[in-house]
Protein backbone atom coordinates (compact mmCIF):
# COMPACT_ATOMS: atom_id res chain seq x y z
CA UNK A 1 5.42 -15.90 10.23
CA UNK A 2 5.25 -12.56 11.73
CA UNK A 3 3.23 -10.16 10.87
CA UNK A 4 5.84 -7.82 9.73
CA UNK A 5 6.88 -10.09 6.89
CA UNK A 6 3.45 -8.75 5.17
CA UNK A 7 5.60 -4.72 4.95
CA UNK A 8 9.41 -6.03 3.78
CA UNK A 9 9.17 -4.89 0.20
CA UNK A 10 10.79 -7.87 -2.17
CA UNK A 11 10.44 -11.60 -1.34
CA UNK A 12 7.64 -11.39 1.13
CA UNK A 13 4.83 -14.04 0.82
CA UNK A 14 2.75 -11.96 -1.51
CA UNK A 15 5.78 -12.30 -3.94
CA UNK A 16 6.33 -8.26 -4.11
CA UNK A 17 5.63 -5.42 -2.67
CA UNK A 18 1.90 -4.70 -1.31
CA UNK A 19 1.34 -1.94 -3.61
CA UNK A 20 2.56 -4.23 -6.66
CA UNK A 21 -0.19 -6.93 -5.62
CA UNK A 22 -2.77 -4.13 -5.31
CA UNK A 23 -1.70 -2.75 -8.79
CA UNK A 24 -1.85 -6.90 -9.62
CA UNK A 25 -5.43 -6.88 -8.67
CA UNK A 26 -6.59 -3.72 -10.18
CA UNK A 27 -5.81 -4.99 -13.16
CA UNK A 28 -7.00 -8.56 -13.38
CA UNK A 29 -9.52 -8.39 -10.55
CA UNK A 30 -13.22 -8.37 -11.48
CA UNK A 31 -13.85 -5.17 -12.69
CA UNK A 32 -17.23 -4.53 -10.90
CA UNK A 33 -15.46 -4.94 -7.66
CA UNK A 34 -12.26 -3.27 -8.18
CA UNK A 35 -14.56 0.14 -8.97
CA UNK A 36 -16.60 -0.89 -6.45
CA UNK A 37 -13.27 -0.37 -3.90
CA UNK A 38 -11.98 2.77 -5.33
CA UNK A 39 -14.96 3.93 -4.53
CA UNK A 40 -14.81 3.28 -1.23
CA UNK A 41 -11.80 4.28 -1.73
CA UNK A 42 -12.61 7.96 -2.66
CA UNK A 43 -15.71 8.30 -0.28
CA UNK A 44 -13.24 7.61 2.09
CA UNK A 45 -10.70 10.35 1.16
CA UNK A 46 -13.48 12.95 0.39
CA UNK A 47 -14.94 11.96 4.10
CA UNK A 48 -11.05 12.64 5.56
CA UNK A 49 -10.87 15.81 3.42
CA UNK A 50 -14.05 17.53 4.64
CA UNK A 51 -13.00 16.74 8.18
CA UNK A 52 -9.94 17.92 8.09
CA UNK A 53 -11.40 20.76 6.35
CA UNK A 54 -13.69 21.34 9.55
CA UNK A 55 -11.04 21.03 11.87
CA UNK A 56 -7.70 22.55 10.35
CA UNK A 57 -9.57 25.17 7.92
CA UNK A 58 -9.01 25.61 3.98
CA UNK A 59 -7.45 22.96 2.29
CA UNK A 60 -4.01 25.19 1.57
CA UNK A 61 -3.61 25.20 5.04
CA UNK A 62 -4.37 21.23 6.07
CA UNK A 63 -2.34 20.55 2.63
CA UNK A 64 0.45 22.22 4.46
CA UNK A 65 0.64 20.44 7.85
CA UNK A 66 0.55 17.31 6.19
CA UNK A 67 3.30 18.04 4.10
CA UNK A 68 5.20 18.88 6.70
CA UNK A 69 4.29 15.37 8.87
CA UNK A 70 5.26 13.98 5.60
CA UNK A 71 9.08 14.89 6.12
CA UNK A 72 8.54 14.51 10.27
CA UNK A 73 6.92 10.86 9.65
CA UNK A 74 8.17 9.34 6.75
CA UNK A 75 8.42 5.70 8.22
CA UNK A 76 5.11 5.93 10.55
CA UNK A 77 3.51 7.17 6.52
CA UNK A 78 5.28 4.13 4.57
CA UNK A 79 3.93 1.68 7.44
CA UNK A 80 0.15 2.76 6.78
CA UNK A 81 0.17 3.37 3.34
CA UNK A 82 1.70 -0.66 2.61
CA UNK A 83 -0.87 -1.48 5.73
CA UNK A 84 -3.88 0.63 3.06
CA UNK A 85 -2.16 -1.40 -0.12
CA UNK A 86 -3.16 -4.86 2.29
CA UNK A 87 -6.15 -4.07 3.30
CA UNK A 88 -7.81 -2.67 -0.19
CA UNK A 89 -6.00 -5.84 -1.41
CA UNK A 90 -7.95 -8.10 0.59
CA UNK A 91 -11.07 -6.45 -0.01
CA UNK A 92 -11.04 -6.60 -3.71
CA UNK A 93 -9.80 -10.87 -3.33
CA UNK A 94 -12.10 -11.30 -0.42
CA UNK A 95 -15.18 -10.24 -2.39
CA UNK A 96 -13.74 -11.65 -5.86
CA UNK A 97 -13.72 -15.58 -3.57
C-alpha cells in the first residue's frame, strides 16, 4: 500500500476520511488523553501564532497573507491538514494502546 492511500478521502484503510477518524477518536477516545492532545494541540498553534506574530507583524496582517496562500495553495493546505488529522490521530491511539 502506498502511502498516499492514507489522504484519498472515502474507502481508504481507515474506513473514511482522516478527519472523520480523528472526530471518531475525540469522541470515544480516553478522555484524559484526547485533552491531553488538544492541548498540544493549542500550545502548538499559540507557539505558530506568536512567531508569526514576530516575523510578519500584527495578527491582521499575518491573518491576511495566509488567506491569501489559502486560495494560492489550496491542495499543498488539504495535503497537511489530512497529514495533521493522521498524525493527532495516532497520537491519541498510540497513547490510548
Amino acid at each position: 500500500m502506498s502511502y498516499e492511500a492514507l489522504f484519498e478521502e472515502e474507502g481508504n484503510i481507515f474506513g473514511g476520511t482522516p478527519s472523520g477518524k480523528f472526530f471518531d477518536i475525540m469522541r470515544v477516545g480516553n478522555q484524559n488523553l484526547v485533552e491531553d492532545e488538544i492541548t498540544n494541540i493549542m500550545q502548538r498553534l499559540a507557539a505558530m501564532e506568536i512567531l508569526l506574530t514576530e516575523t510578519f507583524g500584527e495578527c491582521d496582517e499575518w491573518e491576511d497573507k495566509m488567506i491569501l496562500n489559502d486560495y494560492d495553495r489550496k491542495d499543498e493546505l488539504a495535503s497537511k491538514t489530512k497529514s495533521l488529522f493522521i498524525e493527532h490521530t495516532g497520537n491519541i491511539v498510540t497513547r490510548n494502546e
